[in-house]
Protein backbone atom coordinates (compact mmCIF):
# COMPACT_ATOMS: atom_id res chain seq x y z
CA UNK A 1 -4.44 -10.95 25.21
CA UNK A 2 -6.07 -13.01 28.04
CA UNK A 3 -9.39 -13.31 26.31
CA UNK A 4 -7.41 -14.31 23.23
CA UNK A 5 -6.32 -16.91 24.94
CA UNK A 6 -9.38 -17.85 26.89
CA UNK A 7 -11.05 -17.99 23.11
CA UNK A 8 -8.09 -20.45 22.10
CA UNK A 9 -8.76 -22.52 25.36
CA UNK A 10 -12.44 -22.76 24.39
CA UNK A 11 -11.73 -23.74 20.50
CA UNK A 12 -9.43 -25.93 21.47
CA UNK A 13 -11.60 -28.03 24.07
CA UNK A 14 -14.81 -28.48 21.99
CA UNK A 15 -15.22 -31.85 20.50
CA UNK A 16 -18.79 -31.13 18.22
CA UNK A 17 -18.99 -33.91 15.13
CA UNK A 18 -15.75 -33.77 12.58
CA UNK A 19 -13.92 -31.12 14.68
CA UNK A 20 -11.19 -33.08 16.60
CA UNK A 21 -8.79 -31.81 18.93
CA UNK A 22 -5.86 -31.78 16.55
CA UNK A 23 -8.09 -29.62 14.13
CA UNK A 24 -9.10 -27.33 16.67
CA UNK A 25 -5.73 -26.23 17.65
CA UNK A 26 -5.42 -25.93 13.92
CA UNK A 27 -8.46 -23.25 14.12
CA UNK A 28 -6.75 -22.04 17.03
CA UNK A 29 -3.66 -21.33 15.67
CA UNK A 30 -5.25 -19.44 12.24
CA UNK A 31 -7.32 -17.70 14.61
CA UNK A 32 -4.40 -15.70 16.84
CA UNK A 33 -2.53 -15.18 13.16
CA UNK A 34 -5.35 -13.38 11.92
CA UNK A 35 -5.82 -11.25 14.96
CA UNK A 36 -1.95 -10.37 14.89
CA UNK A 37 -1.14 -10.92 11.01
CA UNK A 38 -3.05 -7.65 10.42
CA UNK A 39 -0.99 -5.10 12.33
CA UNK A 40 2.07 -6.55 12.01
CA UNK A 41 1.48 -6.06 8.36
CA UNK A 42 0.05 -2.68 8.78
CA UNK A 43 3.73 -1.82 10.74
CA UNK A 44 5.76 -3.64 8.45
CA UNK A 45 4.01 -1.87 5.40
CA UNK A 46 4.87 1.37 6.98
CA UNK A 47 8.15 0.78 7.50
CA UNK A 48 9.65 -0.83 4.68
CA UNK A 49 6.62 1.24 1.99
CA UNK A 50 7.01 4.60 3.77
CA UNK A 51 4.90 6.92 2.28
CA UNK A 52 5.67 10.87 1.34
CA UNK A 53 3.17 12.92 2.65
CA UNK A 54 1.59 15.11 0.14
CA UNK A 55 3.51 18.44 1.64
CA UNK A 56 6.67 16.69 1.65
CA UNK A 57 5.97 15.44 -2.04
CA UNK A 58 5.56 18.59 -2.94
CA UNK A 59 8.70 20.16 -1.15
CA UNK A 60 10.99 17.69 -2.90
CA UNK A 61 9.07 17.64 -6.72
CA UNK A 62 12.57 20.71 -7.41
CA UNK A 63 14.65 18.01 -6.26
CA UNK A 64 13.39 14.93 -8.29
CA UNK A 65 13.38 16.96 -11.74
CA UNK A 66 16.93 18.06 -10.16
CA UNK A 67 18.27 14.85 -9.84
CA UNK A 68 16.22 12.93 -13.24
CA UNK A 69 18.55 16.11 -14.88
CA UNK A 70 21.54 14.86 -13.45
CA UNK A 71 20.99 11.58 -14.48
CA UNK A 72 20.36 12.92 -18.13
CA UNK A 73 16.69 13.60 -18.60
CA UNK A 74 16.12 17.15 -18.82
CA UNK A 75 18.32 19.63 -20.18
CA UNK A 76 18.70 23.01 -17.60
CA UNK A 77 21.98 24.46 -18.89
CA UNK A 78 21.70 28.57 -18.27
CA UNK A 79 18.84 28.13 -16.26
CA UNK A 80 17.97 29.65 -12.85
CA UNK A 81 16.41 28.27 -9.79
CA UNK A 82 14.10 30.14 -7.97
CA UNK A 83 13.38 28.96 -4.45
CA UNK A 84 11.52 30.60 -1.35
CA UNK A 85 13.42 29.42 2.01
CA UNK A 86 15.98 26.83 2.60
CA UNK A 87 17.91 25.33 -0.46
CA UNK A 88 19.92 22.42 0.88
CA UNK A 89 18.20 20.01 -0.59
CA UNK A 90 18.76 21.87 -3.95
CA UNK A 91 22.14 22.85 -3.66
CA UNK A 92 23.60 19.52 -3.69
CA UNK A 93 22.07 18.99 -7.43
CA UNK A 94 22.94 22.70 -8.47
CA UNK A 95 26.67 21.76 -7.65
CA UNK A 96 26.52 18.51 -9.50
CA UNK A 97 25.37 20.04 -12.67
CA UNK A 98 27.61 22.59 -12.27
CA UNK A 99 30.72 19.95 -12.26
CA UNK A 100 29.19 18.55 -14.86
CA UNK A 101 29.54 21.48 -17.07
CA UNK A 102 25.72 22.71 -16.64
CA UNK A 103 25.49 26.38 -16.16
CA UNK A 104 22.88 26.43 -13.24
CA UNK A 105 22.44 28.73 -11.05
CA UNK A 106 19.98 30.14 -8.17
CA UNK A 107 18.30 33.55 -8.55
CA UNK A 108 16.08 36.16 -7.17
CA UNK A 109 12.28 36.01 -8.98
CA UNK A 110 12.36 40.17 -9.03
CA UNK A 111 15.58 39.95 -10.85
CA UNK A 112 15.01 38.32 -14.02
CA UNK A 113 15.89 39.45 -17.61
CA UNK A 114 13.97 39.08 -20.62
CA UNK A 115 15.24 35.54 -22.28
CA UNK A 116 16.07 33.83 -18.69
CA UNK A 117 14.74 30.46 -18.15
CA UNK A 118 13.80 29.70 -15.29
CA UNK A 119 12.61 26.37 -13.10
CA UNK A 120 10.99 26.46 -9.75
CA UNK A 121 8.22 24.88 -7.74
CA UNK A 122 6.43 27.11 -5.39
CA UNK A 123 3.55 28.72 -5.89
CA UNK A 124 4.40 32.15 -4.10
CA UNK A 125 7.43 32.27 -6.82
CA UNK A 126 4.30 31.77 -9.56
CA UNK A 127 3.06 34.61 -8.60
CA UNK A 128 5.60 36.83 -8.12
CA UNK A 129 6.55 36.04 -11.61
CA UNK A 130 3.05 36.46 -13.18
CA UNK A 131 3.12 39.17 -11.63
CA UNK A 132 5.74 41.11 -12.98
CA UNK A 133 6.64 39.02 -16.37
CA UNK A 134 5.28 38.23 -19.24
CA UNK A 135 6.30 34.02 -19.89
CA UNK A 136 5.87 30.95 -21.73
CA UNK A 137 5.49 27.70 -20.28
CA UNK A 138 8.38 25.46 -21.84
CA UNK A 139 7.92 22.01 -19.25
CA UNK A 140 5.30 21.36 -16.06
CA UNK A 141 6.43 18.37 -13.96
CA UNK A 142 3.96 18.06 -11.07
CA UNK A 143 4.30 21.41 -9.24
CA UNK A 144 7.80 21.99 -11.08
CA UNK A 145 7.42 24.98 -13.60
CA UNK A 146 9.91 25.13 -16.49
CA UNK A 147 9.48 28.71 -18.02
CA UNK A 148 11.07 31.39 -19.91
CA UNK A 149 10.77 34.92 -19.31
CA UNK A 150 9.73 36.83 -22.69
CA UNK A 151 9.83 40.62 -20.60
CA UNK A 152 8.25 42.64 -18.20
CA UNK A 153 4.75 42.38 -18.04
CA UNK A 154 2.70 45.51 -19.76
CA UNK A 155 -0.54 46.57 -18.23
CA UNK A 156 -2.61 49.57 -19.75
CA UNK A 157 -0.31 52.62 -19.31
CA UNK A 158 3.05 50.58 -19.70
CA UNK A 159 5.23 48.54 -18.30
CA UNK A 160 5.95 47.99 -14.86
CA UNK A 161 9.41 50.41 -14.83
CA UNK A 162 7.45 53.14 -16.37
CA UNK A 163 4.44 53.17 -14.11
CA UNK A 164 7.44 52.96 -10.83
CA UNK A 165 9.24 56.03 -12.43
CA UNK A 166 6.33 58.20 -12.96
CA UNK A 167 4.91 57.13 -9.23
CA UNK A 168 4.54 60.29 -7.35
CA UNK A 169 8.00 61.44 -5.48
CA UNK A 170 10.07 59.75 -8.38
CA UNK A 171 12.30 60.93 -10.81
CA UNK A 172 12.75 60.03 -14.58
C-alpha cells in the first residue's frame, strides 16, 4: 500500500507539457481504482455469483429434477428413488410429491421388479442395475437416469435366480 501511494505522490507532482496537477490526481485516482477495482470484483463476484462445484452439481442433479417435478415438469408417479448414502436432501421432495398425490417412493437397487421405474443419479446405482436388469432408458437429465426395469438380466445359461439356485451348496 505504501508504494501505492508513493506512485500516487509521484503522478501527482509531475508537471510534463498538458498534464496539470488537477489531471494528475485525476490519473491518480483511476490508477488506485484499477489496482483495487479488480479484487473487489473478483470477491464480490464470488459472493453474490457463487458457483457449484462440479461434485456438488452433481450431488444435487436428484434434487433439481426432484424439485422441476414438483413444480410440474416431469411426471414420477409410481416411481422409485434409488440413492447410495444420505437422502435428506431428497426426502424433502419425496414428501412433497407424496402430499401432492404422487406415489414416490425410495427403494433398494437389488430389489426391483420387472415393470418398476425407477430414477436415480449415481453411478454405483448404474451399475448395480446393469448389472442385474435388463432396462430401457425412458429420460437422462445430466447424471439423472429415468429408467424402467423390463426383468432380470439373462446371460448364457439363464437368468441371474437360476444360475444362484444351481450355485454349489444350494437348493432348488
Amino acid at each position: 500500500a505504501m508504494g501505492i501511494y508513493r506512485l500516487y505522490l509521484l503522478v501527482t507532482e509531475i508537471h510534463i507539457g498538458v498534464i496539470t496537477k488537477q489531471s494528475a490526481q485525476v490519473f491518480g485516482v483511476l490508477m488506485l481504482l484499477m489496482f483495487f477495482f479488480f479484487p473487489y470484483y473478483n470477491t464480490i463476484d464470488k459472493v453474490y455469483k457463487p458457483r457449484e462445484a462440479s461434485v456438488g452439481a452433481e450431488y444435487n442433479t436428484l434434487s433439481h429434477y426432484l424439485q422441476e417435478t414438483v413444480k410440474g415438469k416431469h411426471n414420477l408417479d409410481g416411481f422409485k428413488v434409488c440413492h447410495d448414502g444420505y437422502t435428506g436432501h431428497l426426502e424433502y421432495y419425496v414428501n412433497k410429491l407424496n402430499s401432492m398425490g404422487v406415489k414416490i417412493t425410495f427403494n433398494d437397487p437389488l430389489s426391483l421388479q420387472t415393470g418398476d421405474k425407477v430414477i436415480f443419479n449415481w453411478e454405483s446405482v448404474l451399475k448395480t442395475i446393469e448389472s442385474h436388469y435388463d432396462f430401457t432408458v425412458l429420460d437422462s437429465y445430466y447424471n439423472v437416469k429415468v429408467i424402467r426395469i423390463d426383468g432380470l438380466k439373462t446371460n448364457r445359461t439363464g437368468s441371474i435366480t437360476e444360475n444362484l439356485l444351481s450355485a454349489p451348496g444350494t437348493t432348488k
